[in-house]
PDB file of N, CA and C in Angstrom:
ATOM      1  N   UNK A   1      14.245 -10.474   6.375  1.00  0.00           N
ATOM      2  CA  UNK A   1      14.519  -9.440   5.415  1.00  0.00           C
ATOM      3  C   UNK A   1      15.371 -10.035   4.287  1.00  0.00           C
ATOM      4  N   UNK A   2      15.050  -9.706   3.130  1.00  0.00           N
ATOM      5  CA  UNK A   2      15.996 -10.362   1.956  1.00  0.00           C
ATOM      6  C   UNK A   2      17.163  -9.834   1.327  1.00  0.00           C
ATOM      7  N   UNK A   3      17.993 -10.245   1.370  1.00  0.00           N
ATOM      8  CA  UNK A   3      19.225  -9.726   1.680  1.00  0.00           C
ATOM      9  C   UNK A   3      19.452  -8.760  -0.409  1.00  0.00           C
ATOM     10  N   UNK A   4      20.579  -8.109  -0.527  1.00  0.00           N
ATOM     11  CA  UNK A   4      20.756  -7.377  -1.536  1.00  0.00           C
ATOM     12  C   UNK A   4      21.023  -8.026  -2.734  1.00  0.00           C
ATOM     13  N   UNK A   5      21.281  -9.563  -2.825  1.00  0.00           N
ATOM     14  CA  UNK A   5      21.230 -10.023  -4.302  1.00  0.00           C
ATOM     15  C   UNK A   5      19.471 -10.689  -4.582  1.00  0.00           C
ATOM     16  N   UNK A   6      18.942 -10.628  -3.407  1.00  0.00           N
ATOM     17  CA  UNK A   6      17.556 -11.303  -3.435  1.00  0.00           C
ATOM     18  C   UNK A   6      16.486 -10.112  -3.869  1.00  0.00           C
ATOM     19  N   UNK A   7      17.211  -9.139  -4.194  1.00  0.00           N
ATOM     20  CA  UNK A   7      15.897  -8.035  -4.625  1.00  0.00           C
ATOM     21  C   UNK A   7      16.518  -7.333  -5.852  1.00  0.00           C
ATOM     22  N   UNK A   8      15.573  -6.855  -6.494  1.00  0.00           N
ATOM     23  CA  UNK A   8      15.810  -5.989  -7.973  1.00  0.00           C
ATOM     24  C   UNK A   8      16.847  -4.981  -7.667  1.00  0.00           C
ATOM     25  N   UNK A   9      17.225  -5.104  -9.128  1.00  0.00           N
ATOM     26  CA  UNK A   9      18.251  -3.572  -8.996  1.00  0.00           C
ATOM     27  C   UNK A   9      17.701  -2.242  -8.989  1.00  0.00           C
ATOM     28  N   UNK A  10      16.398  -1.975  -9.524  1.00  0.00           N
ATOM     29  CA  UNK A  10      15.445  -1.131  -9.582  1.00  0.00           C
ATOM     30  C   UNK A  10      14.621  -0.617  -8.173  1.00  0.00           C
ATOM     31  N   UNK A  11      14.971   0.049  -7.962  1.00  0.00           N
ATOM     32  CA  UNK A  11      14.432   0.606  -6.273  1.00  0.00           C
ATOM     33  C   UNK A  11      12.860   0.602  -6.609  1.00  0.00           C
ATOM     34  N   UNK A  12      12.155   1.017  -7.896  1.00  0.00           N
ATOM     35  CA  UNK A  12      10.879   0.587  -7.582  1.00  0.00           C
ATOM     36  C   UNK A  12      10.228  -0.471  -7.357  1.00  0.00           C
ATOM     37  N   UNK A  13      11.168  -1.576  -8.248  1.00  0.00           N
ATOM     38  CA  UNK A  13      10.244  -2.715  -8.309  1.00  0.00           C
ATOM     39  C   UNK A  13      10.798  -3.958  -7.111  1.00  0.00           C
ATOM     40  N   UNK A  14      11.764  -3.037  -6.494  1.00  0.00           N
ATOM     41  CA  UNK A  14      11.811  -3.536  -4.970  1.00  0.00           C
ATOM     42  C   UNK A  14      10.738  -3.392  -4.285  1.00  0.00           C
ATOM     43  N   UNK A  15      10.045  -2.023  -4.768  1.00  0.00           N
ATOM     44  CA  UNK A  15       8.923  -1.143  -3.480  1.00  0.00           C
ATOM     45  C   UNK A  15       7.685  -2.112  -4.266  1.00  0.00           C
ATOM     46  N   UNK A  16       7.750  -2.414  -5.384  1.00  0.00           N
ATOM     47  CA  UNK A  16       6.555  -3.467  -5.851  1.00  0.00           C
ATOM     48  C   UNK A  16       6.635  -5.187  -5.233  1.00  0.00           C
ATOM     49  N   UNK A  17       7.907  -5.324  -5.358  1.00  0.00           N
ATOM     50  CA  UNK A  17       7.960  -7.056  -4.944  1.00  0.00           C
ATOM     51  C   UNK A  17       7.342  -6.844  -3.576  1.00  0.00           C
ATOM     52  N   UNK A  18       8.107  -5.946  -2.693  1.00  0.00           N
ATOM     53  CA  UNK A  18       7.584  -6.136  -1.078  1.00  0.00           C
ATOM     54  C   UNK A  18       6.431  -5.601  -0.655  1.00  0.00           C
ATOM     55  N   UNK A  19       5.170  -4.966  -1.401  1.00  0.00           N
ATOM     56  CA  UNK A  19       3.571  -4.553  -1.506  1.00  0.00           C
ATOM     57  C   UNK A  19       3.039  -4.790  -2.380  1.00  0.00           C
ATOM     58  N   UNK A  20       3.261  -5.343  -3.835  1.00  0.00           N
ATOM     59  CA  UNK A  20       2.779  -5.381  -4.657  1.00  0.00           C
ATOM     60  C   UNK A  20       1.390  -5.839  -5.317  1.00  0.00           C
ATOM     61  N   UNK A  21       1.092  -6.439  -3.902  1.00  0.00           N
ATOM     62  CA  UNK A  21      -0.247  -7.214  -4.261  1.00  0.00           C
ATOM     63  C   UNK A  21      -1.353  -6.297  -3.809  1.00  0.00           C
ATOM     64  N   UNK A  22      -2.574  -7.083  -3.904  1.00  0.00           N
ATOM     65  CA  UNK A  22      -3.779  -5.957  -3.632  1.00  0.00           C
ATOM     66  C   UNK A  22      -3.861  -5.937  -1.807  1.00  0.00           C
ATOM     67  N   UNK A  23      -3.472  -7.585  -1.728  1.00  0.00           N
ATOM     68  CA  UNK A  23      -3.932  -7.496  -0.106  1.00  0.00           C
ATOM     69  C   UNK A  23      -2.988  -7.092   0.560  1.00  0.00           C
ATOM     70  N   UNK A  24      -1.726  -7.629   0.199  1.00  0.00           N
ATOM     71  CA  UNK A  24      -0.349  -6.526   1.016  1.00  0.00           C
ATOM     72  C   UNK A  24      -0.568  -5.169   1.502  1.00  0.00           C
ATOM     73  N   UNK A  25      -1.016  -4.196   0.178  1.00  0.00           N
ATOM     74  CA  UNK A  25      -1.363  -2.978   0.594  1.00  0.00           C
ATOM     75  C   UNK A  25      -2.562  -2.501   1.297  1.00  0.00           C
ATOM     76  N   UNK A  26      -3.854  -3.794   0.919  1.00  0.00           N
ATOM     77  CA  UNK A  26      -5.429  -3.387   2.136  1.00  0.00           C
ATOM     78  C   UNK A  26      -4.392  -3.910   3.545  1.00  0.00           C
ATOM     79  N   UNK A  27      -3.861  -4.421   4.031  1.00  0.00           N
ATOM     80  CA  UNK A  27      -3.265  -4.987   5.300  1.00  0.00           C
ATOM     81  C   UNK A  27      -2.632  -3.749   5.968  1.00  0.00           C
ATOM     82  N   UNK A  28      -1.635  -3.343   5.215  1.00  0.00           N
ATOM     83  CA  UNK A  28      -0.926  -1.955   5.453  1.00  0.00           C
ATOM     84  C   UNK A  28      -1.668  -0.976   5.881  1.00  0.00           C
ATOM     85  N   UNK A  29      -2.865  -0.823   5.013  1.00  0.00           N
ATOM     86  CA  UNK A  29      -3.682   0.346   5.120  1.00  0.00           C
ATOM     87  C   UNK A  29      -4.463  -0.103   6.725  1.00  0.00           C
ATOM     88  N   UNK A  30      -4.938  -1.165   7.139  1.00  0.00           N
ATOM     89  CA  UNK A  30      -5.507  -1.379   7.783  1.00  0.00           C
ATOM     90  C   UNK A  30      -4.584  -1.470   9.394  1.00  0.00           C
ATOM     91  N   UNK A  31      -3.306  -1.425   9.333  1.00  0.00           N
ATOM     92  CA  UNK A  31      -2.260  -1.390  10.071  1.00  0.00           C
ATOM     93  C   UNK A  31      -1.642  -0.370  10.790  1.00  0.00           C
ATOM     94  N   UNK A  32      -2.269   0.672   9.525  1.00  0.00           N
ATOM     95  CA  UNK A  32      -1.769   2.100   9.552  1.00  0.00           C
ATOM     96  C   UNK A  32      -2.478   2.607  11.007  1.00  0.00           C
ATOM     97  N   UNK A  33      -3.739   2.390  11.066  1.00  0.00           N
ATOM     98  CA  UNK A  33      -4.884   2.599  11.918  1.00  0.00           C
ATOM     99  C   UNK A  33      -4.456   2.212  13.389  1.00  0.00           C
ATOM    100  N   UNK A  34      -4.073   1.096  13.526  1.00  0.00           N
ATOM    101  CA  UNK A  34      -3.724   0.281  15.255  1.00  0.00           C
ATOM    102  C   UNK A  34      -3.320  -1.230  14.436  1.00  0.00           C
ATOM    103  N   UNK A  35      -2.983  -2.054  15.622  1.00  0.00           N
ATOM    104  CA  UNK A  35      -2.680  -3.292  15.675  1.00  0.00           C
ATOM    105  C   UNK A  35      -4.043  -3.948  15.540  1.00  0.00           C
ATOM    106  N   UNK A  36      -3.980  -5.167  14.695  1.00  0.00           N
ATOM    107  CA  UNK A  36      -4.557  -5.700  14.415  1.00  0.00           C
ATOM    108  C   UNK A  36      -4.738  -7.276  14.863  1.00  0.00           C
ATOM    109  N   UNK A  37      -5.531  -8.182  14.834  1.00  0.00           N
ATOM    110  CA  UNK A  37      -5.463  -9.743  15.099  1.00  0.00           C
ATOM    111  C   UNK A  37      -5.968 -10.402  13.979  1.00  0.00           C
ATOM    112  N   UNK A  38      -5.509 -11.534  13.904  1.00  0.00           N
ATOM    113  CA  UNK A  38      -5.656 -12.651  12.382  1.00  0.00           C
ATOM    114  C   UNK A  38      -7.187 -12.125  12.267  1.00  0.00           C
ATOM    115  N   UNK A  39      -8.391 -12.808  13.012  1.00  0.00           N
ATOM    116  CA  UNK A  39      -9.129 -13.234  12.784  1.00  0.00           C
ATOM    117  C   UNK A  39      -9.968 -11.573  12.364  1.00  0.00           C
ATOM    118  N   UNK A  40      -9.252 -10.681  12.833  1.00  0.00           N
ATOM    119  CA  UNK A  40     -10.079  -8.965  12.316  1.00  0.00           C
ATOM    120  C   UNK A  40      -9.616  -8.841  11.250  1.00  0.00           C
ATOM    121  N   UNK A  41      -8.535  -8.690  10.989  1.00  0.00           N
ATOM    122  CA  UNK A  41      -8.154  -8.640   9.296  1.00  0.00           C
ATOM    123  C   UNK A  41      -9.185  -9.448   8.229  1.00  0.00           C
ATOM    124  N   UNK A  42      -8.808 -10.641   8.828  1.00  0.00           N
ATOM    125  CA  UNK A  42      -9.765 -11.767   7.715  1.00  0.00           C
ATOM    126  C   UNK A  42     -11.518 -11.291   7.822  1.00  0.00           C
ATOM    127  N   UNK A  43     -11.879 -10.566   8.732  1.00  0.00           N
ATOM    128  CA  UNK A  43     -13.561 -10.298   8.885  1.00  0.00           C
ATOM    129  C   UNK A  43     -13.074  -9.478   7.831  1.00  0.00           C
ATOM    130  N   UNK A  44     -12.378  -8.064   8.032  1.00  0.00           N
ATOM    131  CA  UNK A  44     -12.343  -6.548   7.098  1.00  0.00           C
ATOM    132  C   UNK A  44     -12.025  -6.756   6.007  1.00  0.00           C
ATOM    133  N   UNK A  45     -10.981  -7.711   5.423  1.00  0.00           N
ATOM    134  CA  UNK A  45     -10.369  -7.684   4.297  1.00  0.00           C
ATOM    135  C   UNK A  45     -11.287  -8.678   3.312  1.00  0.00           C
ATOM    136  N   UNK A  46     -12.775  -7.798   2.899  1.00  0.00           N
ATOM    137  CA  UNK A  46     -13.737  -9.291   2.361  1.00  0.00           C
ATOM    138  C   UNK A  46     -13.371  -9.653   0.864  1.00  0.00           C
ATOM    139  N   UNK A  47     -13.404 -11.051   1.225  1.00  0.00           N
ATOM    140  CA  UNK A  47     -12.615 -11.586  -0.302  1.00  0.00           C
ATOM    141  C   UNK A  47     -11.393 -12.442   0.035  1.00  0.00           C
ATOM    142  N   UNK A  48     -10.388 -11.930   1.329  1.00  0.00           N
ATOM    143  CA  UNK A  48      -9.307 -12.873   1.544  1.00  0.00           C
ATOM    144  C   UNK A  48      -9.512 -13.934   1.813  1.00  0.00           C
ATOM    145  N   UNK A  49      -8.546 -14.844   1.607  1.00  0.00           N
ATOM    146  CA  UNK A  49      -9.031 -16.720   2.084  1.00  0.00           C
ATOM    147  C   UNK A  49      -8.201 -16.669   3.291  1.00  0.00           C
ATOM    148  N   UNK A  50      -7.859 -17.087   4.272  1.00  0.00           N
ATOM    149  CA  UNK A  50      -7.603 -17.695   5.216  1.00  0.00           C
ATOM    150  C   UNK A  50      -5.878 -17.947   4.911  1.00  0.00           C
ATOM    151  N   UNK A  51      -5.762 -18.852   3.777  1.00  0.00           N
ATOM    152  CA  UNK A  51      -4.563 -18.816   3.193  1.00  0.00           C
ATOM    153  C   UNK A  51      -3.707 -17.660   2.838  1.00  0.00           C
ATOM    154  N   UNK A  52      -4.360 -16.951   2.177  1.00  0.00           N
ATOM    155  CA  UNK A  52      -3.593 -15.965   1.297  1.00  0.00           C
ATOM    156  C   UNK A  52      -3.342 -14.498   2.603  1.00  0.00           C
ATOM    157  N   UNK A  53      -4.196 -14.848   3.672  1.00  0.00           N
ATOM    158  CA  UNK A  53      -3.861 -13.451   4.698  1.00  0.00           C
ATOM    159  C   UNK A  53      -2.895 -14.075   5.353  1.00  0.00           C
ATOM    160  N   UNK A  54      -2.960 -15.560   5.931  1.00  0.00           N
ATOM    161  CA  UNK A  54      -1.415 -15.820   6.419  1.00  0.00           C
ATOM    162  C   UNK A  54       0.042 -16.384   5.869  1.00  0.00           C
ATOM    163  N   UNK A  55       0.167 -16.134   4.561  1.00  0.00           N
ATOM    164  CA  UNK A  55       1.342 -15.981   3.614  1.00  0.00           C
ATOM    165  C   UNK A  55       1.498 -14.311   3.165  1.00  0.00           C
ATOM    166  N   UNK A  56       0.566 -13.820   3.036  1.00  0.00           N
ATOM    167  CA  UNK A  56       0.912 -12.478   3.277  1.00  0.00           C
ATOM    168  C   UNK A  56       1.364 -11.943   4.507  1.00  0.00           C
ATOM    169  N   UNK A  57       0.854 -12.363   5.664  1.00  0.00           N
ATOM    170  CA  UNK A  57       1.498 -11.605   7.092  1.00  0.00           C
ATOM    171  C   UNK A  57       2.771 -12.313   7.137  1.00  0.00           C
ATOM    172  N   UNK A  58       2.793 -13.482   7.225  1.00  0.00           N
ATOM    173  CA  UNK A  58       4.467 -14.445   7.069  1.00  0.00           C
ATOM    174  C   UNK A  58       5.137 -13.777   6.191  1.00  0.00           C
ATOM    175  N   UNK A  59       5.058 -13.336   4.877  1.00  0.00           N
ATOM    176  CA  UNK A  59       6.130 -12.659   3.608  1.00  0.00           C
ATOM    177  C   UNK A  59       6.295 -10.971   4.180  1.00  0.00           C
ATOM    178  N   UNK A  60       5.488 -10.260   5.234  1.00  0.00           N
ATOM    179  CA  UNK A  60       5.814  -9.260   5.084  1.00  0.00           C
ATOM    180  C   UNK A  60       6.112  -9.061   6.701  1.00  0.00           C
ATOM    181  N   UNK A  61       6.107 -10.292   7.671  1.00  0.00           N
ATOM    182  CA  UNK A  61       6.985 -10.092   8.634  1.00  0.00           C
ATOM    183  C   UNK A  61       8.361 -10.572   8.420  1.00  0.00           C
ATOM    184  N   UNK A  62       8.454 -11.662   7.437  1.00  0.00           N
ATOM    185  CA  UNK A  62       9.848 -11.608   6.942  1.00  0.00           C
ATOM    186  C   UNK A  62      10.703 -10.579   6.501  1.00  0.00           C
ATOM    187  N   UNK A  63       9.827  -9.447   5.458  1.00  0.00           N
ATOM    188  CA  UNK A  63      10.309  -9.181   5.243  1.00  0.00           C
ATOM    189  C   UNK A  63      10.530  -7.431   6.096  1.00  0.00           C
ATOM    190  N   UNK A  64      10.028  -7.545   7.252  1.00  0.00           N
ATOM    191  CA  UNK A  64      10.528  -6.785   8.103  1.00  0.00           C
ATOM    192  C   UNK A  64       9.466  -5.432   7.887  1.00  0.00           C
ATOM    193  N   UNK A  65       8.344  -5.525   7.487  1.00  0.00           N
ATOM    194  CA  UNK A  65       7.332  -4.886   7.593  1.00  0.00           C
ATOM    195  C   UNK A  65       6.565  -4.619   8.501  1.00  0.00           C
ATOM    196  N   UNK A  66       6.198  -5.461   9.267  1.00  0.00           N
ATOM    197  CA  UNK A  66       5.222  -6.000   9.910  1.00  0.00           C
ATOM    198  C   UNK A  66       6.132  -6.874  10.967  1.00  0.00           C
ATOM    199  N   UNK A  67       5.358  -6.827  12.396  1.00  0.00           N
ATOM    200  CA  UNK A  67       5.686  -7.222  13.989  1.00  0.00           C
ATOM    201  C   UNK A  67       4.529  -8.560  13.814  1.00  0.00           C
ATOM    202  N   UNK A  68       4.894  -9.043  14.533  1.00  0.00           N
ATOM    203  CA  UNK A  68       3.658 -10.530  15.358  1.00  0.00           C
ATOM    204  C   UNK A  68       4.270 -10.058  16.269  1.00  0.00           C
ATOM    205  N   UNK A  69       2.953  -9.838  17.354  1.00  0.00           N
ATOM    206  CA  UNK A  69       3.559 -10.053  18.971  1.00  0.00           C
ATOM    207  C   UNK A  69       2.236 -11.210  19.471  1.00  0.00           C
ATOM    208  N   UNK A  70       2.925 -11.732  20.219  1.00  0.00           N
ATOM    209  CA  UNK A  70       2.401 -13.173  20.700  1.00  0.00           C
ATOM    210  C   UNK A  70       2.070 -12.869  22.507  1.00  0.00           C
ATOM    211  N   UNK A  71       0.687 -12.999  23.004  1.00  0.00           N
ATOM    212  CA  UNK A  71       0.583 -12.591  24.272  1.00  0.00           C
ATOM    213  C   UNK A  71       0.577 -13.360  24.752  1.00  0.00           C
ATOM    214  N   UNK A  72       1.121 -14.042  25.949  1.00  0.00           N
ATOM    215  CA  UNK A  72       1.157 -15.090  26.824  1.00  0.00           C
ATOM    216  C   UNK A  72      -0.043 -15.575  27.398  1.00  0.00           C
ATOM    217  N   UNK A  73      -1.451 -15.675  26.940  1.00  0.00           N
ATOM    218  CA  UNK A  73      -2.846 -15.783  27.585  1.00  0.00           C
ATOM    219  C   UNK A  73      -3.052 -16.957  26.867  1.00  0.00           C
ATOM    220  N   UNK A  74      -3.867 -17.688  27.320  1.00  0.00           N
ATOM    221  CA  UNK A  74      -4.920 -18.199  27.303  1.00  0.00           C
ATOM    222  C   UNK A  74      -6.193 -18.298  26.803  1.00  0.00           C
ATOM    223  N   UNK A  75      -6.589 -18.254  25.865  1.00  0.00           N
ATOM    224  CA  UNK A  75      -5.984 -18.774  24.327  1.00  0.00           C
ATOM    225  C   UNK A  75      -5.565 -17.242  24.411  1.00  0.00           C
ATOM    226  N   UNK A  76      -4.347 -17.820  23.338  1.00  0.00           N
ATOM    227  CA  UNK A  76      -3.069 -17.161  22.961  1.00  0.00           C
ATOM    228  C   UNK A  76      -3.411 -16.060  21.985  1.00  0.00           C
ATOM    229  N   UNK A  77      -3.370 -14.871  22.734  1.00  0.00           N
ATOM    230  CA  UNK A  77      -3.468 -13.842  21.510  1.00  0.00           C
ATOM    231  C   UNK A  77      -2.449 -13.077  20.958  1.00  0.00           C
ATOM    232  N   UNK A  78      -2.299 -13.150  19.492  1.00  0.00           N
ATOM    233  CA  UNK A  78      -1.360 -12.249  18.509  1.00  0.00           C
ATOM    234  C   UNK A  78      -2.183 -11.085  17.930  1.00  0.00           C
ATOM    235  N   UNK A  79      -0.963 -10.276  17.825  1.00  0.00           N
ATOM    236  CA  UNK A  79      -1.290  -9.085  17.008  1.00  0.00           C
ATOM    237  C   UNK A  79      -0.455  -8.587  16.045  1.00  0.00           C
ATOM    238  N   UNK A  80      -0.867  -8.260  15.009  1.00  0.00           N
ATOM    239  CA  UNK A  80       0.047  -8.007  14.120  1.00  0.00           C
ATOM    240  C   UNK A  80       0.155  -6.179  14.314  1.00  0.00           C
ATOM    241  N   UNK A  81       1.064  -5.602  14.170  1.00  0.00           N
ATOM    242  CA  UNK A  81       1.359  -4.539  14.119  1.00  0.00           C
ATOM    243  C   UNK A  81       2.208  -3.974  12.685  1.00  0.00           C
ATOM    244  N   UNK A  82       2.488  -2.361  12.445  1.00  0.00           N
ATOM    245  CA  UNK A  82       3.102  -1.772  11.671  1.00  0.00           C
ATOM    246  C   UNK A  82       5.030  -1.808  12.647  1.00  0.00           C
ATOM    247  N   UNK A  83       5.874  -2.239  11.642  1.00  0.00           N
ATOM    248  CA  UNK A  83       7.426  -1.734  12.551  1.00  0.00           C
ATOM    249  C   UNK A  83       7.478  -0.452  12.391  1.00  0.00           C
ATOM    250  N   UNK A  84       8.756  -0.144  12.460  1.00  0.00           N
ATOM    251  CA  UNK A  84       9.425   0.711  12.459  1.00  0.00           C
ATOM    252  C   UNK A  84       9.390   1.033  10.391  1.00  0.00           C
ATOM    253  N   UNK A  85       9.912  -0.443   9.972  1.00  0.00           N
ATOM    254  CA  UNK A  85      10.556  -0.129   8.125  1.00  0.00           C
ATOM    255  C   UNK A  85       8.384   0.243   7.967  1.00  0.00           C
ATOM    256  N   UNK A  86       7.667  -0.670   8.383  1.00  0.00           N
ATOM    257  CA  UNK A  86       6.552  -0.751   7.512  1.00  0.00           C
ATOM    258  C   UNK A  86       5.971   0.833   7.586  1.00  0.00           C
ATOM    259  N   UNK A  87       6.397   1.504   8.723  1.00  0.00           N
ATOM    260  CA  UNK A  87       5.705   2.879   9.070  1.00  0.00           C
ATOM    261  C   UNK A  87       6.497   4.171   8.244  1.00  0.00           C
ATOM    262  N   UNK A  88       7.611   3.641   7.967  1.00  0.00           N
ATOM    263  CA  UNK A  88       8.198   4.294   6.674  1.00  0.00           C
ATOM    264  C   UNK A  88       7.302   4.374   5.731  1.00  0.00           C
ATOM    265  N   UNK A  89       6.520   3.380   5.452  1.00  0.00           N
ATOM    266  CA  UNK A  89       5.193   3.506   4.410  1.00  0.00           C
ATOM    267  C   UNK A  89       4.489   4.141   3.939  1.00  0.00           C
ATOM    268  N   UNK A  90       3.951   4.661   5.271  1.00  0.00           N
ATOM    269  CA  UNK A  90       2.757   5.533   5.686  1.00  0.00           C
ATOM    270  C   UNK A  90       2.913   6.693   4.372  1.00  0.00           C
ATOM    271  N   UNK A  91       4.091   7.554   4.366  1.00  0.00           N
ATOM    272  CA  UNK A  91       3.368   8.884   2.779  1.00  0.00           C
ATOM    273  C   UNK A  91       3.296   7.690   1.794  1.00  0.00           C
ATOM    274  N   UNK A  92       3.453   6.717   1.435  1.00  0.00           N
ATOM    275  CA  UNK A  92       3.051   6.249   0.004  1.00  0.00           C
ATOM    276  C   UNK A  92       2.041   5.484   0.243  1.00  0.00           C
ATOM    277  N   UNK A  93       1.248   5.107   0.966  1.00  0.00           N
ATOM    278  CA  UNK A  93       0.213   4.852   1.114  1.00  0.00           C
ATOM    279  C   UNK A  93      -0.968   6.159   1.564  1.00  0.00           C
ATOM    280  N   UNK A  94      -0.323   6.997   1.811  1.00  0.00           N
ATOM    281  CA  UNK A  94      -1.290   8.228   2.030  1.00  0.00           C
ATOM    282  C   UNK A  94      -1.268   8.734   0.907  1.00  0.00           C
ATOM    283  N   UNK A  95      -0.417   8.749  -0.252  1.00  0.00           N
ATOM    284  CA  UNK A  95      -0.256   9.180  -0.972  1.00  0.00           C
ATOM    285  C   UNK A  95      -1.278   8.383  -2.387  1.00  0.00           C
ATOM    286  N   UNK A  96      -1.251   7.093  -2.423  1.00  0.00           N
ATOM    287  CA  UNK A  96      -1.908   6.153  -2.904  1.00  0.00           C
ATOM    288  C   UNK A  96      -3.703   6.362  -2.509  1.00  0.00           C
ATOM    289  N   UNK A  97      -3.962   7.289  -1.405  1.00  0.00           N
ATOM    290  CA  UNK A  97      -5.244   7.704  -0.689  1.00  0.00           C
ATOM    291  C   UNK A  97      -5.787   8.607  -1.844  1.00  0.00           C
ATOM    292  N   UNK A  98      -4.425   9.437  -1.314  1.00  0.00           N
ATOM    293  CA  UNK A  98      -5.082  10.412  -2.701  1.00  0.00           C
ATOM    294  C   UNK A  98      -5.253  10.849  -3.821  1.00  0.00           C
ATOM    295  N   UNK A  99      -4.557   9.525  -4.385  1.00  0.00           N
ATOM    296  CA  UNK A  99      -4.735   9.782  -5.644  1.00  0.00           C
ATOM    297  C   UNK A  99      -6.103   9.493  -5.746  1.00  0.00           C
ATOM    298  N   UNK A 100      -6.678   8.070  -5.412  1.00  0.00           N
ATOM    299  CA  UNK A 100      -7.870   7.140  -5.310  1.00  0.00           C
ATOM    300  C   UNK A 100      -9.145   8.187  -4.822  1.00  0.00           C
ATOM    301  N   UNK A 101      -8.456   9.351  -4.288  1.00  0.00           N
ATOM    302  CA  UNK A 101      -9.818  10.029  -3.692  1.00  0.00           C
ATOM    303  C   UNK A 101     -10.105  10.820  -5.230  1.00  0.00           C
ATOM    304  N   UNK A 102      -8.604  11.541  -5.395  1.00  0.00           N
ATOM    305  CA  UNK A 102      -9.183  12.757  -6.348  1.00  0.00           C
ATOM    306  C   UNK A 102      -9.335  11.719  -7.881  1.00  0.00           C
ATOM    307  N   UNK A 103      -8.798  10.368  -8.021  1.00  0.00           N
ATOM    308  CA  UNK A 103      -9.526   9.878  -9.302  1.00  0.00           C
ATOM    309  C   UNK A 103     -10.946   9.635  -8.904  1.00  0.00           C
ATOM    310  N   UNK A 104     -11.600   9.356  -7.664  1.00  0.00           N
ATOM    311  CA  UNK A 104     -13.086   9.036  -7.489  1.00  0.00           C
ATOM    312  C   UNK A 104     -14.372  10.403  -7.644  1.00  0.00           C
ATOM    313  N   UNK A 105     -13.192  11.459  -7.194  1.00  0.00           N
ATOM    314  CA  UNK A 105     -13.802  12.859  -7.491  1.00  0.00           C
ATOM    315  C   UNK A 105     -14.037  13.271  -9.230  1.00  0.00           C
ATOM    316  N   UNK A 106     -13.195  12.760 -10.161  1.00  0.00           N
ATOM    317  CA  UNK A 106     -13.135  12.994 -11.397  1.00  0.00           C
ATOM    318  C   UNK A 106     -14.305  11.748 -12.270  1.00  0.00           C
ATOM    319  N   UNK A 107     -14.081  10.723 -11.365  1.00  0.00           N
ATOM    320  CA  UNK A 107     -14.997  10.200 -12.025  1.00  0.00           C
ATOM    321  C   UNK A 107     -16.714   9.938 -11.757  1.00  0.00           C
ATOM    322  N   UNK A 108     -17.338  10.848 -10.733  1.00  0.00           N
ATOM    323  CA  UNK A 108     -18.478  11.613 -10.060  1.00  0.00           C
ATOM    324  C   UNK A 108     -18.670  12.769 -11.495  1.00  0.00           C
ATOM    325  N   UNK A 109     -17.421  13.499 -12.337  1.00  0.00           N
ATOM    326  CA  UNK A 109     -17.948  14.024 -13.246  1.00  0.00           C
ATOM    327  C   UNK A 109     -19.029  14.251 -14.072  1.00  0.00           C
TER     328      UNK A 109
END
């Protein structure tokens, strides 16, 4: 988590540095649903590289968004999950739903 001189003074563009990207927020959205594993994200999220989904899960388990749990098997399975801060999320990403629904309804016009 980044401590209080490492983030804006602006409470929004705090809420932008730590989602701000396109895939930050498809990840979230896809999080919202159940726990997830590397290799399902990277099938759903089409367009991500390989790279850019695991610097995004690393920057937003840092930053206390997002769980890795690591299962003791053979081959070794992780899952990424929503925490506790990332599920705080959930109305602004539901909220982000609907805008996207009722702008898709306006533009069916």
């Amino acid at each position: 988590m980044k401590t209080k001189s490492e983030l804006p003074n602006c409470p929004v563009a705090t809420t932008v540095q730590l989602i701000g990207s396109k895939w930050k927020l498809l990840i979230l959205r896809n999080l919202m649903a159940r726990p997830w594993r590397f290799n399902e994200l990277r099938r759903d999220l089409d367009g991500i590289s390989q790279k850019v989904l695991t610097d995004s899960l690393r920057s937003m388990e840092e930053d206390g968004l997002i769980t890795r749990t690591v299962y003791p098997e053979v081959p070794p399975r992780v899952e990424y999950a929503l925490s506790e801060l990332g599920e705080s999320m959930r109305p602004i990403i539901k909220s982000m739903e609907s805008f996207g629904l009722d702008y898709q309804s306006l533009a069916e016009r």
